[in-house]
N, C-alpha and C. Protein backbone atom coordinates (compact mmCIF):
# COMPACT_ATOMS: atom_id res chain seq x y z
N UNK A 1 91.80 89.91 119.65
CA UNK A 1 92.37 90.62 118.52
C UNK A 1 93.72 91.21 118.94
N UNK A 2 94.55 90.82 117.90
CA UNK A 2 95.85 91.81 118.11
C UNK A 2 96.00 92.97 117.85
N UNK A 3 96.50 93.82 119.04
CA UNK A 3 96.97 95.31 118.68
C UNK A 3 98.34 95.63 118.45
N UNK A 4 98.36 95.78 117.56
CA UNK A 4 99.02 96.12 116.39
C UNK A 4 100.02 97.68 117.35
N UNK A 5 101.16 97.70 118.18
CA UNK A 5 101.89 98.58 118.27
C UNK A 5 103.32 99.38 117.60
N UNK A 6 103.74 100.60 117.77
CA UNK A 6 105.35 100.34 117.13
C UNK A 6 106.28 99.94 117.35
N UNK A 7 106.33 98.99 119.05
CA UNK A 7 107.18 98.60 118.85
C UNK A 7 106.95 96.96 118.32
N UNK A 8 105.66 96.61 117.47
CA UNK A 8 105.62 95.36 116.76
C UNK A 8 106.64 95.62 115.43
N UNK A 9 105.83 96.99 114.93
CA UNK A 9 106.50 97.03 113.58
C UNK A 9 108.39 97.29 113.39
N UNK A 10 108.56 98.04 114.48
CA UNK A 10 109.90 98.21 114.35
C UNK A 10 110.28 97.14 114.79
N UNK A 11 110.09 96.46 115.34
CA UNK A 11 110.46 95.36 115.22
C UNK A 11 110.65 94.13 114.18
N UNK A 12 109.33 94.08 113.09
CA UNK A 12 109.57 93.83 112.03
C UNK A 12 110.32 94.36 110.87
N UNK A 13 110.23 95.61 110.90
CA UNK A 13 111.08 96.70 110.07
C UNK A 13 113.11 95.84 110.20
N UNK A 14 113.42 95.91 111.12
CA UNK A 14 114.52 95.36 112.11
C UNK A 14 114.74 94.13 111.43
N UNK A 15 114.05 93.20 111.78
CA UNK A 15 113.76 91.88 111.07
C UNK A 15 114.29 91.33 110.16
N UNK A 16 113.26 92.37 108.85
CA UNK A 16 113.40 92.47 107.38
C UNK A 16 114.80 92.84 107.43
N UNK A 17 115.57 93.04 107.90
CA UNK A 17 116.99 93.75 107.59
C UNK A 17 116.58 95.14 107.13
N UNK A 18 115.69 96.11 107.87
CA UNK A 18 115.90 97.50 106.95
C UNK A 18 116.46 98.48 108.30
N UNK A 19 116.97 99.18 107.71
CA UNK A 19 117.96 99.70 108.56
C UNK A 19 118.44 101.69 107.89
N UNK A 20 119.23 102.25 108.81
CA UNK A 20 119.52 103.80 108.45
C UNK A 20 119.76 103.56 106.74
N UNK A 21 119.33 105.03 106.60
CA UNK A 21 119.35 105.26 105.05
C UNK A 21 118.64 104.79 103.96
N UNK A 22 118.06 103.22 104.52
CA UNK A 22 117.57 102.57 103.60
C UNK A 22 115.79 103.45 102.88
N UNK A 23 115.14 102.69 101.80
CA UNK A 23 114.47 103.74 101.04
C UNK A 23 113.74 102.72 101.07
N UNK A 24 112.32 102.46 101.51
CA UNK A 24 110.95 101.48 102.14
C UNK A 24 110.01 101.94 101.40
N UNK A 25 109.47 101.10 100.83
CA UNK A 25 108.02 101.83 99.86
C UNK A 25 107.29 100.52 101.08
N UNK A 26 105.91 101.20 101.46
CA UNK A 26 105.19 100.58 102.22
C UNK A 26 103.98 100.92 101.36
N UNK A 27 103.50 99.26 101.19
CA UNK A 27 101.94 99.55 100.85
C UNK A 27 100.91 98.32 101.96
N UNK A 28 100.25 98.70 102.25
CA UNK A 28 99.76 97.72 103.26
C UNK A 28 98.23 98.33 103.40
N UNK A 29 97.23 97.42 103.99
CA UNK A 29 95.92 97.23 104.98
C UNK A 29 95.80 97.26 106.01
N UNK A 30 95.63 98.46 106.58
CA UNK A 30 95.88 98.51 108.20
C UNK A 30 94.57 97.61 108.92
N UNK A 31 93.87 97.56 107.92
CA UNK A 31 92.65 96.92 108.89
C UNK A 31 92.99 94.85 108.58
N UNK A 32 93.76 94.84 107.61
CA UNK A 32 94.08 93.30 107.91
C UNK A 32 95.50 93.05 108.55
N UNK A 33 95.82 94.01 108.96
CA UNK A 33 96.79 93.65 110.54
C UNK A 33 96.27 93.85 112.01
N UNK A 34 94.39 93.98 111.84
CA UNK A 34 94.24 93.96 113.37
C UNK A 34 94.18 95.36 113.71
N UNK A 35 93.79 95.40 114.92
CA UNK A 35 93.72 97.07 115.42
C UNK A 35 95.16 97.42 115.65
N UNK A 36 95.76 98.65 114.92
CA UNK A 36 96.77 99.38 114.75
C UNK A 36 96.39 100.54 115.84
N UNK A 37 97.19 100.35 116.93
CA UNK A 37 97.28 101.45 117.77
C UNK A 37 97.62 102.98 117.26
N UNK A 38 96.69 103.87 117.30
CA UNK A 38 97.41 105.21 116.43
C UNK A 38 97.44 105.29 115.08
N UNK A 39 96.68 103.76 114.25
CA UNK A 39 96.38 103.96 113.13
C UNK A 39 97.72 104.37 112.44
N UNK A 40 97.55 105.10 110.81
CA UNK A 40 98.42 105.21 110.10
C UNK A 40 99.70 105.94 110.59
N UNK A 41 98.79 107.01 111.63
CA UNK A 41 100.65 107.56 112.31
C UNK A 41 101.31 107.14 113.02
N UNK A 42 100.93 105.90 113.40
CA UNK A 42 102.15 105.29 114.37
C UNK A 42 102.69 104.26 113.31
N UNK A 43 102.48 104.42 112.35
CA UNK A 43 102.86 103.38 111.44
C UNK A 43 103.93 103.95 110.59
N UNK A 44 103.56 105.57 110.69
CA UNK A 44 105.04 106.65 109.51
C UNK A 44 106.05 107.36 110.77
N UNK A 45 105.57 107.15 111.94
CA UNK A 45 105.93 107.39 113.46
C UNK A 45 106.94 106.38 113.21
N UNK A 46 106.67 105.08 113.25
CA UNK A 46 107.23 103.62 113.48
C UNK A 46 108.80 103.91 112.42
N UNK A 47 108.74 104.45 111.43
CA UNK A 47 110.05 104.39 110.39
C UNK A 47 111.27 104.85 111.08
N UNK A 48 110.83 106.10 111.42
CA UNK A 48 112.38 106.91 111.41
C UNK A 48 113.23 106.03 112.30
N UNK A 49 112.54 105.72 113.88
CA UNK A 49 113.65 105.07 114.87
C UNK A 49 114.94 104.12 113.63
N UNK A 50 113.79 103.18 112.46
CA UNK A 50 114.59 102.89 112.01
C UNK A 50 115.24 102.95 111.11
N UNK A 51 114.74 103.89 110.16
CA UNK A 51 115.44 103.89 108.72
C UNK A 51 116.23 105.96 109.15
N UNK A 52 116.00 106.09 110.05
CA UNK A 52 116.85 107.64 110.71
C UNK A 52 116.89 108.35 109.68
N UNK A 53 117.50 109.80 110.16
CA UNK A 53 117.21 111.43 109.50
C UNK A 53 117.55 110.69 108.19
N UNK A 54 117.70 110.08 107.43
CA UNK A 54 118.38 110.03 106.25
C UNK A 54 117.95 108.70 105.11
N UNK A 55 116.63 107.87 105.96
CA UNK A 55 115.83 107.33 105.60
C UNK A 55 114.92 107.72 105.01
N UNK A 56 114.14 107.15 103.62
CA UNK A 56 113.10 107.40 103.32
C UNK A 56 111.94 106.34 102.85
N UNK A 57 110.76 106.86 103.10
CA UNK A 57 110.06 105.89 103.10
C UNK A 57 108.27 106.18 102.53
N UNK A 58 108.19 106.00 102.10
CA UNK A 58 107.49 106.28 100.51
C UNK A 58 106.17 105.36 100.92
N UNK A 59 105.21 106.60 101.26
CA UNK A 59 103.62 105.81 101.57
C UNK A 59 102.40 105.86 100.76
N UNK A 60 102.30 104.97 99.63
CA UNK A 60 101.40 105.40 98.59
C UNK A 60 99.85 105.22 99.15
N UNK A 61 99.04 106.10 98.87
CA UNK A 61 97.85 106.06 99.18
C UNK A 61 96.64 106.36 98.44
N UNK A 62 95.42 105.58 98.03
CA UNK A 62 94.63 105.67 97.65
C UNK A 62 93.04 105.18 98.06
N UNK A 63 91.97 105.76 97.32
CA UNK A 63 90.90 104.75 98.21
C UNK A 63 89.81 104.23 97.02
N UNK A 64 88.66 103.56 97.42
CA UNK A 64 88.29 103.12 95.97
C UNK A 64 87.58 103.58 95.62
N UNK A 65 87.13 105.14 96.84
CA UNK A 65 85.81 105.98 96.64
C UNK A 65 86.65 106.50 95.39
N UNK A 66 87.78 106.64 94.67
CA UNK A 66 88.40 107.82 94.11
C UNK A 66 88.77 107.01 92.78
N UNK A 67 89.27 105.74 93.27
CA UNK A 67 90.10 105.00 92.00
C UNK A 67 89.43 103.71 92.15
N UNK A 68 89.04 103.30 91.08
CA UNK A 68 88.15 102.19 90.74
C UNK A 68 88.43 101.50 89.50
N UNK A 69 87.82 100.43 88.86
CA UNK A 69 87.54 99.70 87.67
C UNK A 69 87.40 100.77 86.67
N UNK A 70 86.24 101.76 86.79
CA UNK A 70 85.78 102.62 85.93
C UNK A 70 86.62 103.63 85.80
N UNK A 71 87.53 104.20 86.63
CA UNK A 71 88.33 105.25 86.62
C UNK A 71 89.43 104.94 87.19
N UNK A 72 90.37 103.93 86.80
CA UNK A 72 91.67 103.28 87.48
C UNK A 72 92.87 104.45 87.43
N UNK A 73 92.68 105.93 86.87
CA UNK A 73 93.92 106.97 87.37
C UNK A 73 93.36 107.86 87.82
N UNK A 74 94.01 108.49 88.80
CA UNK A 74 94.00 109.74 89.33
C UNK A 74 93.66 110.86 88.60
N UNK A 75 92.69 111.54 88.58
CA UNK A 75 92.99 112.57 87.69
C UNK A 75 93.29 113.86 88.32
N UNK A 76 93.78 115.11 87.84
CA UNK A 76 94.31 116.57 88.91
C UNK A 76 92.68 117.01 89.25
């Protein structure tokens, strides 16, 4: 199994062409990229080197204990 480190992703981040300043909406499956070293925080860890103080990067999160078929919005 692959482990999944930051310097894989910044490396992909890099890749993609994303770079300082730029504005990253990440939605992803950490468990279908393999074991992620450090899990989700090495993954919001992984941004800044590249998108820096002035980057932003936008991590939407939900689960299906909460949002489902039967109840597809959030409620307060």
């Amino acid at each position: 199994m692959t482990i999944v480190t930051s310097r894989h992703v910044i490396q992909g981040l890099e890749a993609l062409g994303i770079g300082s300043c730029d504005m990253l909406l990440i939605h992803s499956s950490l468990s279908a990229m393999g074991h992620v070293e450090r899990g989700a925080h090495m993954m919001i860890d992984s941004f800044q080197p590249v998108g820096g103080r002035d980057g932003i990067g936008v991590l939407p999160t939900h689960t299906w204990g909460t949002l489902n078929a039967r109840q597809p919005v959030l409620l307060p």
